[in-house]
Protein backbone atom coordinates (compact mmCIF):
# COMPACT_ATOMS: atom_id res chain seq x y z
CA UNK A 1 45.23 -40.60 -37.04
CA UNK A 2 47.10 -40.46 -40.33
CA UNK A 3 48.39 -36.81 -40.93
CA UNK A 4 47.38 -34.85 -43.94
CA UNK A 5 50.30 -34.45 -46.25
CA UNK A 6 49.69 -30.37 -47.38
CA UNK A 7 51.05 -28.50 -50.17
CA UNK A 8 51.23 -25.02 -50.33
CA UNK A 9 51.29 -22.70 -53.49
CA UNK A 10 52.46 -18.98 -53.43
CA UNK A 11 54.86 -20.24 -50.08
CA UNK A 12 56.59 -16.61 -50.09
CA UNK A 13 53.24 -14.74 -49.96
CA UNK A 14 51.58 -13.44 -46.98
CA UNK A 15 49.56 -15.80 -46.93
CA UNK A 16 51.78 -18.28 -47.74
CA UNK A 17 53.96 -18.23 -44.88
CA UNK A 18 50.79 -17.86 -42.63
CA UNK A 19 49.72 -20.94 -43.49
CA UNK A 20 53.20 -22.61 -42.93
CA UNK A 21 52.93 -20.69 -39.45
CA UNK A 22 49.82 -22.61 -38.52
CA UNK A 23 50.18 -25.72 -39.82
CA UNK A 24 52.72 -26.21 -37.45
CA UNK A 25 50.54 -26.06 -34.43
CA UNK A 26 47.88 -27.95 -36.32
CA UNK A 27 48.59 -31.92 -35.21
CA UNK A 28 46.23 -32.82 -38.84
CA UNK A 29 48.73 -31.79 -40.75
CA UNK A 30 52.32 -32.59 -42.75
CA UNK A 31 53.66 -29.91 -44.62
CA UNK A 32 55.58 -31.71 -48.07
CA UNK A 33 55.35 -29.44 -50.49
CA UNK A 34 56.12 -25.98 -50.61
CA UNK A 35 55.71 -24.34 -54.10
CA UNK A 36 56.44 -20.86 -56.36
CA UNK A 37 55.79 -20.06 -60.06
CA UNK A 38 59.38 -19.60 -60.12
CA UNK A 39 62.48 -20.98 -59.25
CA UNK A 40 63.73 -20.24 -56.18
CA UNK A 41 66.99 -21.85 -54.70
CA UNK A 42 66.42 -22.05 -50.75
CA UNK A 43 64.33 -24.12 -48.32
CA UNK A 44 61.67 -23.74 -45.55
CA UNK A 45 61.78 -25.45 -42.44
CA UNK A 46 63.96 -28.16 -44.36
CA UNK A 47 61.84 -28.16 -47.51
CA UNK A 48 62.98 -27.22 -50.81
CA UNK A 49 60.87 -24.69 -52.29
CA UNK A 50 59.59 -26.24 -55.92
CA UNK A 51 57.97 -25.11 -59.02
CA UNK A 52 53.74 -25.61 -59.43
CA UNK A 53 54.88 -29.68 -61.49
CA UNK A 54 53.49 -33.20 -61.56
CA UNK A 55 56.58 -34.21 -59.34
CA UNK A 56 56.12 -31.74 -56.53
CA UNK A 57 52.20 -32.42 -56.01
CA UNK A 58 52.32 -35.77 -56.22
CA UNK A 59 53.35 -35.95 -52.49
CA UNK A 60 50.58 -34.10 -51.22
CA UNK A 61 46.87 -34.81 -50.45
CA UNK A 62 45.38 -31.55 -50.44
CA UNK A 63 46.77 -28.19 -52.09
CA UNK A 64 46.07 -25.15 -50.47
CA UNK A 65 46.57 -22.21 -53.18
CA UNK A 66 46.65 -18.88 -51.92
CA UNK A 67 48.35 -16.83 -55.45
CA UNK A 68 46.83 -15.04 -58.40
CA UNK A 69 44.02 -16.65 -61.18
CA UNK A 70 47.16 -17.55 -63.31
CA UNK A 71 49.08 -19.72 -61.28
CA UNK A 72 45.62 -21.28 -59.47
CA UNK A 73 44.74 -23.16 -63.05
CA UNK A 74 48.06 -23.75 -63.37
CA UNK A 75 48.16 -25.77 -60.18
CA UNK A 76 44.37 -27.15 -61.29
CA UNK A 77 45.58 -28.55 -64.52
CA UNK A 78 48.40 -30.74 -62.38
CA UNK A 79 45.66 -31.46 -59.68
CA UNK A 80 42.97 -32.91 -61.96
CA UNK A 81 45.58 -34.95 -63.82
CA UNK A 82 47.00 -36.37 -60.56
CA UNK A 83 43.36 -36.15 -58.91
CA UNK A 84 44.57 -33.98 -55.92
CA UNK A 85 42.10 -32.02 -53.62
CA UNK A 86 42.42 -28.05 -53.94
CA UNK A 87 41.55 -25.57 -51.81
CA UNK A 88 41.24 -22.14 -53.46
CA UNK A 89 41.72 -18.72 -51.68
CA UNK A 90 42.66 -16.67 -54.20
CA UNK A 91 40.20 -14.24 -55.84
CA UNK A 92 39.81 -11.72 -59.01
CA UNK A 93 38.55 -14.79 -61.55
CA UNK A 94 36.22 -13.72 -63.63
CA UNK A 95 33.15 -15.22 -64.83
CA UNK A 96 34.87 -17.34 -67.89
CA UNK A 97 37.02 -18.60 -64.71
CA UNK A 98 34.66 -19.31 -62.26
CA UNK A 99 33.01 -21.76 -64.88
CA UNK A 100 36.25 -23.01 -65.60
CA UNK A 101 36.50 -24.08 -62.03
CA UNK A 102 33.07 -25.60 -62.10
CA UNK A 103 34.22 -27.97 -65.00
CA UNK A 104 37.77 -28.82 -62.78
CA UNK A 105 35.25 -29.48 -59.75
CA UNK A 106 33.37 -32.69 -61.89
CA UNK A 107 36.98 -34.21 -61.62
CA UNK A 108 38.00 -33.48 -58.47
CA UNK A 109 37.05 -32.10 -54.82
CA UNK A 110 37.60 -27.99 -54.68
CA UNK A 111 36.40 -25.81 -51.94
CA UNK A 112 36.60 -22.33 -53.21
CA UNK A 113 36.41 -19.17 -50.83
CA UNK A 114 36.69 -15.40 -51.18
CA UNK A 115 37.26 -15.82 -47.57
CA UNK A 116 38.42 -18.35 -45.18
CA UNK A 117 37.11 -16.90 -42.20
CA UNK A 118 34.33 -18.41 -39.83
CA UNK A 119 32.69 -14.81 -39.22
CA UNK A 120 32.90 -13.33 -42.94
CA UNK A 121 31.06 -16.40 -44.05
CA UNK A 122 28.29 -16.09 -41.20
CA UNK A 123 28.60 -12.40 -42.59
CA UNK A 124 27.47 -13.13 -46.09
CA UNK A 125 24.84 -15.77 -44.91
CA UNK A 126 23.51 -12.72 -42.64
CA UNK A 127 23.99 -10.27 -45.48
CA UNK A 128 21.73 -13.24 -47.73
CA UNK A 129 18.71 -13.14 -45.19
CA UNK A 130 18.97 -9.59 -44.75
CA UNK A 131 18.55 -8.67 -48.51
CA UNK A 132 15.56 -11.22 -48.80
CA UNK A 133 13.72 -9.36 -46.28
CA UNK A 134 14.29 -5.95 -47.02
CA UNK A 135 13.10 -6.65 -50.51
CA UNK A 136 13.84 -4.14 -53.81
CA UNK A 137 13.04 -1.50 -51.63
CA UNK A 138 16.19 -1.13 -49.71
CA UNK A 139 19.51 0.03 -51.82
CA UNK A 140 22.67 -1.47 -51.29
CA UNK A 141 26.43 -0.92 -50.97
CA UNK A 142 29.64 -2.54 -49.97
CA UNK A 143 32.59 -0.95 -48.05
CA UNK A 144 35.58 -2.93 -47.80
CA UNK A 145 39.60 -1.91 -46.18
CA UNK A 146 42.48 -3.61 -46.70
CA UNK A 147 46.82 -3.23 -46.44
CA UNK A 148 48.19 -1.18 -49.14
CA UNK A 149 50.09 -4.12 -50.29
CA UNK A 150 46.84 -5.97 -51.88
CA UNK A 151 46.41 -5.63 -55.38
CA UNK A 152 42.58 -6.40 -56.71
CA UNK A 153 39.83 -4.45 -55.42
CA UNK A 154 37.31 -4.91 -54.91
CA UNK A 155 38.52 -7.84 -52.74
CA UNK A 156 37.14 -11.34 -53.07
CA UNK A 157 35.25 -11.00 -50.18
CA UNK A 158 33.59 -7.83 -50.98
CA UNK A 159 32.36 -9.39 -54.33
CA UNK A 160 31.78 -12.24 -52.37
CA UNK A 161 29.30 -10.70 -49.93
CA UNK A 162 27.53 -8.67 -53.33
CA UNK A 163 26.59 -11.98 -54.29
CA UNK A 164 25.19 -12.46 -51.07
CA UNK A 165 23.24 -9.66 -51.89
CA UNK A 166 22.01 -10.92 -55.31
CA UNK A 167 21.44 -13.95 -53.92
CA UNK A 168 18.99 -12.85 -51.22
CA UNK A 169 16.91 -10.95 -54.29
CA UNK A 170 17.50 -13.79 -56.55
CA UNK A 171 19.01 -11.84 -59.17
CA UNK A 172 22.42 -12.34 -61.13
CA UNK A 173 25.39 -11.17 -59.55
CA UNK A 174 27.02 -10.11 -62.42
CA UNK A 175 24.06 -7.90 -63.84
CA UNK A 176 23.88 -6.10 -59.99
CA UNK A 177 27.60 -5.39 -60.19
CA UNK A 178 27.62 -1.36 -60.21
CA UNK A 179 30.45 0.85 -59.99
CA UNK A 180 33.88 0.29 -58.23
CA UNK A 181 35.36 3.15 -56.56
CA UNK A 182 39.03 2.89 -55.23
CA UNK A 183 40.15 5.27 -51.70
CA UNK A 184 36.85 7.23 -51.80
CA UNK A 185 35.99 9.23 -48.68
CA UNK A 186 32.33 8.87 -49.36
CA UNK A 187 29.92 6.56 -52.45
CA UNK A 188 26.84 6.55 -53.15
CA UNK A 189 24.58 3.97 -53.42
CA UNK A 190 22.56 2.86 -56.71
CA UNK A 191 20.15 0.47 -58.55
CA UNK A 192 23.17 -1.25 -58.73
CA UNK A 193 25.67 -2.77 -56.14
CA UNK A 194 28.36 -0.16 -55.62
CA UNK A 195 31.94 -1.08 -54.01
CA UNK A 196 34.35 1.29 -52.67
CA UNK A 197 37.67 -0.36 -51.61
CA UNK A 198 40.47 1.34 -49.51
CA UNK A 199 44.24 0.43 -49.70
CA UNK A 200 46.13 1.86 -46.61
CA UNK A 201 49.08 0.56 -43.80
CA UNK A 202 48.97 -2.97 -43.07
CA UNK A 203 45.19 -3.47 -41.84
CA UNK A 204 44.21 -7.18 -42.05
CA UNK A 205 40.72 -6.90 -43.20
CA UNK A 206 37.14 -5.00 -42.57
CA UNK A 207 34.53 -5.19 -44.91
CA UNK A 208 30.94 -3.65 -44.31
CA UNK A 209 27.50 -4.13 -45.67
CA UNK A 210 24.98 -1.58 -45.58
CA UNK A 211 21.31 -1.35 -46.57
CA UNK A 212 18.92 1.52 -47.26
CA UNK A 213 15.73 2.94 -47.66
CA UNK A 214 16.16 6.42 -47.11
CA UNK A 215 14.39 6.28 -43.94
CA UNK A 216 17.03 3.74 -42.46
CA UNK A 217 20.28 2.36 -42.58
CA UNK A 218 20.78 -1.18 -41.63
CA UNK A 219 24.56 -1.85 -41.30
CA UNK A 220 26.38 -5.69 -40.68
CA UNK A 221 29.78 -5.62 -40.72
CA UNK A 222 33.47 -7.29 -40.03
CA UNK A 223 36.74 -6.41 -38.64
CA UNK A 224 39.77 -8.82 -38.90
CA UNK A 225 42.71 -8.49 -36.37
CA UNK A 226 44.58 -11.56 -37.17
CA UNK A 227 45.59 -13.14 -40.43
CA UNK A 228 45.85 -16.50 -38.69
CA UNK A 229 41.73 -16.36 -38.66
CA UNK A 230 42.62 -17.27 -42.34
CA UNK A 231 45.11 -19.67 -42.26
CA UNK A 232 43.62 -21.58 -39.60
CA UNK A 233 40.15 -21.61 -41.72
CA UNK A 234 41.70 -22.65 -44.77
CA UNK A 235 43.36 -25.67 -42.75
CA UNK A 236 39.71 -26.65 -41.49
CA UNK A 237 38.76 -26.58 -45.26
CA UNK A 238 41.44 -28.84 -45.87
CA UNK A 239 40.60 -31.12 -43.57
CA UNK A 240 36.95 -31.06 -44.41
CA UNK A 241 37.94 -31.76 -47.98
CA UNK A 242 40.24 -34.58 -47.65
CA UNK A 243 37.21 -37.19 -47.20
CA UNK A 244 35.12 -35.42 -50.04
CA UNK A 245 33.79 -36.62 -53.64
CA UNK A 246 34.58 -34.47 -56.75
CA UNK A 247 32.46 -31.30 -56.85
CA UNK A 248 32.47 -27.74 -56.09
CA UNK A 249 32.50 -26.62 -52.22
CA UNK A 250 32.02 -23.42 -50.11
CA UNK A 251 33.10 -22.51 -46.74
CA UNK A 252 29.09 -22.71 -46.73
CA UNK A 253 29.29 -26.36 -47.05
CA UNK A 254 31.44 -26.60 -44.26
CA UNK A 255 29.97 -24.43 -41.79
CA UNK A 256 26.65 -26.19 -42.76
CA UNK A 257 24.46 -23.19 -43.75
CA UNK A 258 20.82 -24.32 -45.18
């Protein structure tokens, strides 16, 4: 079978380099482009490291962008043009951005996840059946932990498994979204969807749902160990991608949730 020829954005981030780390055990793939938003003069694995251009994607089949909201359109604007696939791990867009993205998916193919991982995204379809059963009577919070090295909070997956919540009552995320609390020892809940984020050491990842009525606490929840449960996700997106039509995807999509 013909190997995937991958591009990478944000190749010196964590995440980066994880990806490169996997892809080399993965026998779908051909790393060919490694990218930064700025110049950097050295190579990786025998590939020059280039800047997010028309020249540098053209090589590829599928991006992979891992970065920050900036750079992510920057690389869109060169994919739709050149009508690459993207796949889209980084988080913090706002609303404005997330429908910008929509309009970029009607030219191309882009699967877009808060989270690459198999069990956070059986986590938010859980989280999704849970809050349609309990109903408006149950109040709701999310608790999420992550290295001290990640800037946004709350983390894409924490908003990502709030709009699990709102989806499960039908509601609009953005009107649930309550207050964001940052290395709390304690939050309440509210009416509203409350997040408390912690930033300590190097911990990969736990994020925690929980669900009351005052009675009883209902509690699903996830612990990551490994950042390779990422990397090796986001190269199964890729791969699920590379035979898709234009539109807008979800690690949903791929894991084949109804």
């Amino acid at each position: 079978m013909k190997k995937i020829k991958l591009a990478i954005t944000g190749c010196m981030g964590r995440m980066g380099k994880q990806i490169i780390k996997s892809s080399k055990s993965n026998k779908d793939f051909v790393v060919t482009v490694l990218t930064e938003n700025r110049l950097i003069k050295r190579k990786i694995d025998g590939i020059n490291i280039s800047l997010n251009d028309e020249k540098a994607f053209k090589k590829a089949d599928v991006i992979i962008d891992f970065t920050i909201p900036k750079c992510t359109f920057e690389v869109l604007k060169i994919a739709a043009k050149l009508r690459k696939r993207v796949v889209i791990g980084t988080t913090g867009f706002t609303k404005k951005e997330e429908n910008l993205i929509k309009k970029y998916s009607r030219k191309i193919p882009i699967l877009k996840a808060g989270n690459m991982s198999m069990g956070i995204n059986l986590l938010m379809y859980l989280t999704e059946i849970a809050s349609a059963s309990l109903g408006n009577n149950y109040l709701s919070k999310v608790f999420e932990v992550h290295h001290r090295h990640k800037k946004d909070h709350p983390s894409g997956t924490a908003l990502m498994l709030g709009r699990g919540i709102a989806v499960g009552k039908n509601k609009d995320f953005y009107k649930l979204i309550g207050k964001k609390f940052l290395n709390k020892k304690s939050f309440p809940y509210g009416k509203k969807i409350n997040f408390n984020s912690i930033r300590k050491g190097e911990i990969i990842g736990e994020h925690e749902v929980r669900f009351s009525s005052g009675k009883e606490i209902i509690t699903l929840n996830h612990e990551a160990f490994d950042r390779a449960l990422y990397s090796e996700g986001a190269l199964t997106a890729a791969k699920w991608l590379n035979n898709k039509k234009p539109g807008l995807y979800s690690m949903r999509n791929l894991l084949n949730f109804k």
